[in-house]
C-alpha atoms as a PDB file:
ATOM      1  CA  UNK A   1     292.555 -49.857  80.491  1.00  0.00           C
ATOM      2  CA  UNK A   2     295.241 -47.884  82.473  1.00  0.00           C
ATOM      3  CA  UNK A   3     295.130 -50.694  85.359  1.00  0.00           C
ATOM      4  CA  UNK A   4     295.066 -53.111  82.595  1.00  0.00           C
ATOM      5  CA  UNK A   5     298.312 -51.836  80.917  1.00  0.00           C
ATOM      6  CA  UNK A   6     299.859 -52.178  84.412  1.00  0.00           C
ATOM      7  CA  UNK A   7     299.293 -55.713  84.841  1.00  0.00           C
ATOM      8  CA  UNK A   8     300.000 -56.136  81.471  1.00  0.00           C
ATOM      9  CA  UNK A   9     303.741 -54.765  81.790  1.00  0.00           C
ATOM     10  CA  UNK A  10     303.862 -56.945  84.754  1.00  0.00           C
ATOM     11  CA  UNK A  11     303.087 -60.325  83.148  1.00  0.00           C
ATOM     12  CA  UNK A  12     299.761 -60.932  83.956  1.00  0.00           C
ATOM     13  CA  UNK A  13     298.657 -64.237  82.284  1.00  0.00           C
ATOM     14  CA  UNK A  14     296.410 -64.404  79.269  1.00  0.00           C
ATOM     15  CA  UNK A  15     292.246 -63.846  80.226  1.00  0.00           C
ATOM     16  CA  UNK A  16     293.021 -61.694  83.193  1.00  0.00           C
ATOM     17  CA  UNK A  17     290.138 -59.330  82.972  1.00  0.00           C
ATOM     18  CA  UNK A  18     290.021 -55.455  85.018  1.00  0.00           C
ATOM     19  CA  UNK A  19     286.232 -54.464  85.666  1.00  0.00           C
ATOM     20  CA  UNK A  20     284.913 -51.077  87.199  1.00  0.00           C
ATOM     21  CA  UNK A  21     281.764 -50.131  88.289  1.00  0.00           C
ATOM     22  CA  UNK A  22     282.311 -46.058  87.123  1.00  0.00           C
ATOM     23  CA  UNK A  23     285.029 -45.025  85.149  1.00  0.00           C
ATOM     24  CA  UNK A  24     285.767 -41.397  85.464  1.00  0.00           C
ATOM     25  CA  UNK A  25     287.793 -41.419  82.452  1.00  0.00           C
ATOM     26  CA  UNK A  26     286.448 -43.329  79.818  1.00  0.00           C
ATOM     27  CA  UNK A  27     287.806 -43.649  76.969  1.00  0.00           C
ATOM     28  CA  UNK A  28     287.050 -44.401  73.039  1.00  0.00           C
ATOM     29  CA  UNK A  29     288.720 -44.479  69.917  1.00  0.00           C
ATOM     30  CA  UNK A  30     290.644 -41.522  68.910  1.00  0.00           C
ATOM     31  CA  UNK A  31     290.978 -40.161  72.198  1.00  0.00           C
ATOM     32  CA  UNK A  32     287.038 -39.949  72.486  1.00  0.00           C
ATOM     33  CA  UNK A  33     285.345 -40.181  76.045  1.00  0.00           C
ATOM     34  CA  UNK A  34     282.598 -42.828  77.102  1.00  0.00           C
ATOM     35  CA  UNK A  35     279.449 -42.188  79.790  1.00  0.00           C
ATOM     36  CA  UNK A  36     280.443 -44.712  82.645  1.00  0.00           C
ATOM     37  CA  UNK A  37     277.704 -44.072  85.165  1.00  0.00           C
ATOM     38  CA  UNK A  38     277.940 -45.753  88.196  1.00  0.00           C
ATOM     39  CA  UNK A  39     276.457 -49.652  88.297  1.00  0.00           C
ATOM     40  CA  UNK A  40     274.784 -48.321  84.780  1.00  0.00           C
ATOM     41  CA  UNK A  41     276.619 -50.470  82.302  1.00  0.00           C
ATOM     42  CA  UNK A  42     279.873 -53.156  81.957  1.00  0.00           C
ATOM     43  CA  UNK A  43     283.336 -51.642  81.847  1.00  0.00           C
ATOM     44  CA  UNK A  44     286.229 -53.988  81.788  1.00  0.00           C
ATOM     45  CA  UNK A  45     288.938 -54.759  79.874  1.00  0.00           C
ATOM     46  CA  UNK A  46     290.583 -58.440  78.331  1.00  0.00           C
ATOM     47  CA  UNK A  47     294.099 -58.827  78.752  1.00  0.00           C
ATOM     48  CA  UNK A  48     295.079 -61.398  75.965  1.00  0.00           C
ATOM     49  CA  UNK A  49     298.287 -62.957  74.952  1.00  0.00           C
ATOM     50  CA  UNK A  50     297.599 -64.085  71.281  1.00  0.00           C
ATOM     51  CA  UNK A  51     300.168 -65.972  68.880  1.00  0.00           C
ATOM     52  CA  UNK A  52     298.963 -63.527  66.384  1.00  0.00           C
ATOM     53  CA  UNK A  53     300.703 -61.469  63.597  1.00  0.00           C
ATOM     54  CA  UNK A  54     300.916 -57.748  64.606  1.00  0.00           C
ATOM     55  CA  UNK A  55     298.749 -57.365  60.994  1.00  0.00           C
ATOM     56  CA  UNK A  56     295.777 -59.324  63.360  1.00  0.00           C
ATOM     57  CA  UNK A  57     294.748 -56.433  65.333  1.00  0.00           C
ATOM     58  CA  UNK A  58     292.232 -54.749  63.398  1.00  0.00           C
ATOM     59  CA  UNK A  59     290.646 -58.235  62.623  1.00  0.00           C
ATOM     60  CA  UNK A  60     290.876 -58.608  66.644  1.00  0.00           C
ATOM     61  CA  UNK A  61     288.586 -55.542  66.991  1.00  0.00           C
ATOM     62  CA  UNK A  62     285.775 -57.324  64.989  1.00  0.00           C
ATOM     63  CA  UNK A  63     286.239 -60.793  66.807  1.00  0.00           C
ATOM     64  CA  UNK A  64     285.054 -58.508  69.762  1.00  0.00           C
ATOM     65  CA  UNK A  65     282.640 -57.207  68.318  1.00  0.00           C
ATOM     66  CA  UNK A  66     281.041 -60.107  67.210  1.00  0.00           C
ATOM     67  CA  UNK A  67     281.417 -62.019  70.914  1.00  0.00           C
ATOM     68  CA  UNK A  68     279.635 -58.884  72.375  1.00  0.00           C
ATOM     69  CA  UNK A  69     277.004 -58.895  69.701  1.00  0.00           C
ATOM     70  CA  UNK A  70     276.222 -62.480  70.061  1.00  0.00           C
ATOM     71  CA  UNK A  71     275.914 -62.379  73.641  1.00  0.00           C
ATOM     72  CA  UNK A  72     274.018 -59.599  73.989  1.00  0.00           C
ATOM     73  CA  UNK A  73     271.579 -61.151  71.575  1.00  0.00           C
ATOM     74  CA  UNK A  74     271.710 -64.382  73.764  1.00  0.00           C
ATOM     75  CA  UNK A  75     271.318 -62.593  77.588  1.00  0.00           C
ATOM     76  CA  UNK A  76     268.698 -59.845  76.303  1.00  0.00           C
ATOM     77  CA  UNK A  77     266.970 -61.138  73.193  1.00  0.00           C
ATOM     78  CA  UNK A  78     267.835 -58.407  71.144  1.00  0.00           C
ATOM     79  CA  UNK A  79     269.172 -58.547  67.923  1.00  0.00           C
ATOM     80  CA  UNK A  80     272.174 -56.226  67.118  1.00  0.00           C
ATOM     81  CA  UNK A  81     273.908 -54.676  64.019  1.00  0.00           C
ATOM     82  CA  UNK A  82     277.851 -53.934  64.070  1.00  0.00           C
ATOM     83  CA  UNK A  83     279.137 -51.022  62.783  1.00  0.00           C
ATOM     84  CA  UNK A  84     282.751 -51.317  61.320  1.00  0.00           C
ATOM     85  CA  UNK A  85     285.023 -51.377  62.972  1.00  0.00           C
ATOM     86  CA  UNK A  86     283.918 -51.094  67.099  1.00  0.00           C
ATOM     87  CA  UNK A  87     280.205 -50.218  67.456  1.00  0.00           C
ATOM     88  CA  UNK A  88     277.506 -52.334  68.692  1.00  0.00           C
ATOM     89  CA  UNK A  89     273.950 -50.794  67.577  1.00  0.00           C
ATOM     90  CA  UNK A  90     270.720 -51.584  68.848  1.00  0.00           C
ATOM     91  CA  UNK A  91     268.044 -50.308  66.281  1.00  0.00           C
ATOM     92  CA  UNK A  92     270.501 -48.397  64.661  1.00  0.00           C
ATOM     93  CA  UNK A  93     271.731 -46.407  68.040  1.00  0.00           C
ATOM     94  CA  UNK A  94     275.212 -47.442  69.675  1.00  0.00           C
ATOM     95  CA  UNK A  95     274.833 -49.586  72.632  1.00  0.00           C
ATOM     96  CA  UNK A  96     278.599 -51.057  73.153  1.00  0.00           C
ATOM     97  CA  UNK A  97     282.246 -49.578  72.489  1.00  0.00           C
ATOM     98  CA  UNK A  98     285.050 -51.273  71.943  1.00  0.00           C
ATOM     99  CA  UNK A  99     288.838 -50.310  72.041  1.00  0.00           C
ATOM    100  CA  UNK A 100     291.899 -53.100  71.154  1.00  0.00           C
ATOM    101  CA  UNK A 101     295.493 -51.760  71.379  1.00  0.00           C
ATOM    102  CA  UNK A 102     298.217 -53.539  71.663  1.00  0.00           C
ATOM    103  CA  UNK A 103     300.873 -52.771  74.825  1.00  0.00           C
ATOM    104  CA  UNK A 104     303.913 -54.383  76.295  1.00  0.00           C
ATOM    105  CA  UNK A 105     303.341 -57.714  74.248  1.00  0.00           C
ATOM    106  CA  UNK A 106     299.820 -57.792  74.893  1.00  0.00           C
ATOM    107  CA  UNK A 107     296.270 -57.377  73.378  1.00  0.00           C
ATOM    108  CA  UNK A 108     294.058 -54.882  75.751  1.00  0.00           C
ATOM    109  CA  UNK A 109     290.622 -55.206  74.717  1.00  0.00           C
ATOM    110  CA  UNK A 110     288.165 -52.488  76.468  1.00  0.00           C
ATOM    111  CA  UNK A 111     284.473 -53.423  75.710  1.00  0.00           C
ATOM    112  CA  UNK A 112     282.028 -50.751  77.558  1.00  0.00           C
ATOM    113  CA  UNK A 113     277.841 -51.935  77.567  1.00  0.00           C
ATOM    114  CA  UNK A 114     275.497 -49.101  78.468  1.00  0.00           C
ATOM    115  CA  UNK A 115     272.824 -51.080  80.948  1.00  0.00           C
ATOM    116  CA  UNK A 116     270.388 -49.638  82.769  1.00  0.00           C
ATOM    117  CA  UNK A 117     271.675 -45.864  82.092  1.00  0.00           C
ATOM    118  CA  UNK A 118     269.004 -43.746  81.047  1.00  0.00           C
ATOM    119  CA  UNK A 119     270.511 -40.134  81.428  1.00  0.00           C
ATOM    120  CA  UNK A 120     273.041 -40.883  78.100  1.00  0.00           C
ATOM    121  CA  UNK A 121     272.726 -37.200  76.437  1.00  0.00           C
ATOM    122  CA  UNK A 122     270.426 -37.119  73.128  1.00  0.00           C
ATOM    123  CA  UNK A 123     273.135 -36.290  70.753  1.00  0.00           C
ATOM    124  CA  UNK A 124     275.132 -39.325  71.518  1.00  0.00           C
ATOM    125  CA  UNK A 125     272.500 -41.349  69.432  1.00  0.00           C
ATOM    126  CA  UNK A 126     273.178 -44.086  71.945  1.00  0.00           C
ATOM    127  CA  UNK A 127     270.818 -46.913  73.382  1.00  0.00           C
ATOM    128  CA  UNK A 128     270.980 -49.047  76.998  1.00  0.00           C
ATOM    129  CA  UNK A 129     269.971 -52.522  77.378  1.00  0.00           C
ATOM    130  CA  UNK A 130     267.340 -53.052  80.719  1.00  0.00           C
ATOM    131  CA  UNK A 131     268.860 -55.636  82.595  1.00  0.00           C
ATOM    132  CA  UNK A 132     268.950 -57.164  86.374  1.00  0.00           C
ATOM    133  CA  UNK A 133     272.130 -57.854  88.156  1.00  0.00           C
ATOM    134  CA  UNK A 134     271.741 -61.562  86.931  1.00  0.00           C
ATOM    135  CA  UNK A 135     271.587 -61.189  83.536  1.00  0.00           C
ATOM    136  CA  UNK A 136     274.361 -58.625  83.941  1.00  0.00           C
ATOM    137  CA  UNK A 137     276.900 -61.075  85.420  1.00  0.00           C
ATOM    138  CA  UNK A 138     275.392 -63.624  82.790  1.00  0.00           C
ATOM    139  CA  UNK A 139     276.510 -61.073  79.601  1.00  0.00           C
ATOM    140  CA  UNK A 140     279.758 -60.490  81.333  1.00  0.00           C
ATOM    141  CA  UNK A 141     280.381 -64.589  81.240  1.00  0.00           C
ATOM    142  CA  UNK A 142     278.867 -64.955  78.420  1.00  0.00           C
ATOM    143  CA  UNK A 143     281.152 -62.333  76.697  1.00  0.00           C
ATOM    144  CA  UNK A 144     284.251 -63.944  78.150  1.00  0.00           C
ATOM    145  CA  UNK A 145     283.375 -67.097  76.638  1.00  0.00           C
ATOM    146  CA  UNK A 146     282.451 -65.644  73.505  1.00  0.00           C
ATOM    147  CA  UNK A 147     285.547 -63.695  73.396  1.00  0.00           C
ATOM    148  CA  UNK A 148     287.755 -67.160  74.191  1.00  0.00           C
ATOM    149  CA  UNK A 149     286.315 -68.789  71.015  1.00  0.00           C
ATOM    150  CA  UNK A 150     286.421 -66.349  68.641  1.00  0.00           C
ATOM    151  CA  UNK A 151     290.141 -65.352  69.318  1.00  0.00           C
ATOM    152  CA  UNK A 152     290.765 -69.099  69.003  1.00  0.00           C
ATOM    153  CA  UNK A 153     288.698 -68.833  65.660  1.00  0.00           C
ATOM    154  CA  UNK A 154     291.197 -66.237  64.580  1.00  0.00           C
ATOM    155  CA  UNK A 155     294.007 -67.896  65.325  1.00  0.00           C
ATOM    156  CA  UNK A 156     293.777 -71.294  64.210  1.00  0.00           C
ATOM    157  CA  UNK A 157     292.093 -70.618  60.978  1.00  0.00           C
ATOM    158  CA  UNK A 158     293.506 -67.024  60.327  1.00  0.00           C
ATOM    159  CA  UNK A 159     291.644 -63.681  59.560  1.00  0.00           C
ATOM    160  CA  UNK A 160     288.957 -64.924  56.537  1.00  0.00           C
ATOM    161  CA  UNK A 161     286.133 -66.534  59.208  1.00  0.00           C
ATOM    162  CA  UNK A 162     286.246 -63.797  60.924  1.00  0.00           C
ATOM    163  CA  UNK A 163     286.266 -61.555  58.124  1.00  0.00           C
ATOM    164  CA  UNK A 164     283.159 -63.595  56.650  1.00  0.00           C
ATOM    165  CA  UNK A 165     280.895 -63.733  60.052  1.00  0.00           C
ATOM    166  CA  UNK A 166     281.704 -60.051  60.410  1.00  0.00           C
ATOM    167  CA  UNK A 167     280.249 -59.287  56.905  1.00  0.00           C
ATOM    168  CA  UNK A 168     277.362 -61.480  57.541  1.00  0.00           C
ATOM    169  CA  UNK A 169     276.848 -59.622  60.636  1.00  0.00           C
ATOM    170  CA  UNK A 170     276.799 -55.880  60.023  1.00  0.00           C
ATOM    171  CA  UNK A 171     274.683 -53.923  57.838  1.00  0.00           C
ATOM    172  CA  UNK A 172     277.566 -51.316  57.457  1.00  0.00           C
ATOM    173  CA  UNK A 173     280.101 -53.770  55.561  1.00  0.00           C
ATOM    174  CA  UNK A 174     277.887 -53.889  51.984  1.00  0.00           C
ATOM    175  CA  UNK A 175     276.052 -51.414  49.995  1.00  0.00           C
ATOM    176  CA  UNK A 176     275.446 -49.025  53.159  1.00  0.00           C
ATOM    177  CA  UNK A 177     275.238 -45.128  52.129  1.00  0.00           C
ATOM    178  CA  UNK A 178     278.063 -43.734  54.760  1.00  0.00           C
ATOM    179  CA  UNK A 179     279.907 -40.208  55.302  1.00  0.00           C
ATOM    180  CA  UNK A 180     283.359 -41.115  56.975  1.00  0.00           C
ATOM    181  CA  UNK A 181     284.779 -38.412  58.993  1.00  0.00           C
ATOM    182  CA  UNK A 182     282.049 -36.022  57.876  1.00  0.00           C
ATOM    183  CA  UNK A 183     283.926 -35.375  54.466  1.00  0.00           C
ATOM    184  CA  UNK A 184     284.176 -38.512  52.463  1.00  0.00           C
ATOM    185  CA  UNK A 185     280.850 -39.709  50.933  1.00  0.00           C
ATOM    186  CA  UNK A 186     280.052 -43.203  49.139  1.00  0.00           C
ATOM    187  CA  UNK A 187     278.695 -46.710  49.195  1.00  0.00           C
ATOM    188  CA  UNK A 188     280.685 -49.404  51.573  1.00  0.00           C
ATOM    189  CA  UNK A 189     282.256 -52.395  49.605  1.00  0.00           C
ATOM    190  CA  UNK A 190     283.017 -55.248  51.565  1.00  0.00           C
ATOM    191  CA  UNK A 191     286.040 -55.730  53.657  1.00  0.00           C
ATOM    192  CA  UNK A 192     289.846 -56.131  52.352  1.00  0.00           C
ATOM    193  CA  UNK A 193     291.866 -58.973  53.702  1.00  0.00           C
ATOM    194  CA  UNK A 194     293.477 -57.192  56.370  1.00  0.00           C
ATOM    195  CA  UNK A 195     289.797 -55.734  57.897  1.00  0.00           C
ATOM    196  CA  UNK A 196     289.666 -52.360  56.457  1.00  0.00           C
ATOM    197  CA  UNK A 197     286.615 -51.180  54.888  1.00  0.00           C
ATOM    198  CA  UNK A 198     286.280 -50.748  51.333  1.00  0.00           C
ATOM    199  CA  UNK A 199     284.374 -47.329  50.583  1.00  0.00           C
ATOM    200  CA  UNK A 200     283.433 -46.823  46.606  1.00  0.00           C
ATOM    201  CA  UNK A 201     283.153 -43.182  46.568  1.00  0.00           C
ATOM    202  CA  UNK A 202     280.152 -41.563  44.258  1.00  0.00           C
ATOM    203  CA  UNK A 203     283.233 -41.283  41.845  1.00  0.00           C
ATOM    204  CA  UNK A 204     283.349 -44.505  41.196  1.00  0.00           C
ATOM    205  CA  UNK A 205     286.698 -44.931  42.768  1.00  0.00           C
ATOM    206  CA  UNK A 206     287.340 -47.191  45.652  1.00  0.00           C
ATOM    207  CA  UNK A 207     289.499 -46.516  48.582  1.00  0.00           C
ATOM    208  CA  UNK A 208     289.932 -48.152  52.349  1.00  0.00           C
ATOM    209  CA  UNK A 209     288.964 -46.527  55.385  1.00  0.00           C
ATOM    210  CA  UNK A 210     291.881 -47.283  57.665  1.00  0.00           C
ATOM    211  CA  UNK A 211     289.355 -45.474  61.284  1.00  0.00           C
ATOM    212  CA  UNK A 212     286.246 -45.182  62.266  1.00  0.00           C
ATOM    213  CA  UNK A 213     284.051 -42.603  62.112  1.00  0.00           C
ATOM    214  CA  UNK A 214     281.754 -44.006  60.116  1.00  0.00           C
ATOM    215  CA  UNK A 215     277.847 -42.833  60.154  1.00  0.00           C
ATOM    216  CA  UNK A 216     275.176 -43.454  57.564  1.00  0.00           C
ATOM    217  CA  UNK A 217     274.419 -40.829  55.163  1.00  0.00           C
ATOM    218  CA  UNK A 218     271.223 -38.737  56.147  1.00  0.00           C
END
């Protein structure tokens, strides 16, 4: 994402994508890190120039999500949930991270896939696909193109498709027992209109989680 932001400031055009092989610095959100073993997983990063409101972003994030799902589910066979608002699980363990932010005018989107990587420490909770180098480059292009049409989605017909398929998608969006943070307990709600998820607390009371850092309740 650092190279990414550099060829961002310079004007790189829409769709220009920066892979690695290893990152030694990965990075998650809130400043988290991510395993990048070498030629164990996909690292790379979409540089997009959307004719989006700035209000779009967090609705970006699950457009990702949803291309990586679907593709992954396409190349592998394997059906995967989507925990709000970056996480794609495999059997209920994380098996992709994403990270939008917006820089210099432009939408970085950092998707990492663990493949292959079977040394990923226990108390991660985190999954790999098993894939050869063919259906590696095949999720990688199917990603891209996956990516391409649901940005395109999202910006002809606004944030509610999105907001809809991403519902219909994740088991964490509706009636899911969560603990955000570690401190705030309840029941997940459904989404709000600008992608924030609705959390009805034991209270009764409902409020929005604005981050992640959401896990099911034990």
């Amino acid at each position: 994402m650092t190279e990414a932001s550099r060829l961002a400031t310079e004007g790189c055009p829409s769709g220009t994508v920066v892979g690695a092989d290893e990152q030694t610095a990965g990075q998650g959100r809130l400043g988290r890190s991510w395993i990048s073993s070498r030629n164990s997983g996909l690292y790379f990063t979409i540089i997009l120039r959307l004719e989006l409101p700035i209000d779009c972003l967090p609705v970006v994030t699950l457009a990702i999500g949803l291309a990586v799902a679907e593709s992954i589910t396409a190349v592998a066979g394997t059906v995967c949930d989507l925990r709000w608002p970056n996480d794609v699980l495999i059997d209920g363990r994380k098996t992709a991270g994403i990270l939008v932010q917006l820089e210099h005018g432009a939408i970085l989107a950092g998707i990492g896939i663990n493949i292959n990587q079977h040394a990923l420490p226990g108390d991660l909770n985190a999954t790999t696909l098993s894939l050869d180098e063919t259906q590696r480059q095949q999720l990688l292009h199917a990603i891209l193109a996956a990516v391409d049409r649901y940005t395109e989605l999202l910006a002809k017909d606004g944030k509610k498709p999105i907001l809809d398929l991403f519902a219909h998608a994740s088991s964490y969006v509706s009636g899911k027992r969560v603990i955000v943070e570690g401190e705030r307990h309840g029941t997940t709600a459904g989404l709000d209109e600008a992608g924030f998820l609705i959390l009805q607390g034991d209270d009764g009371k409902r409020s929005l989680v604005m981050a992640g850092g959401v896990r099911p309740e034990a």
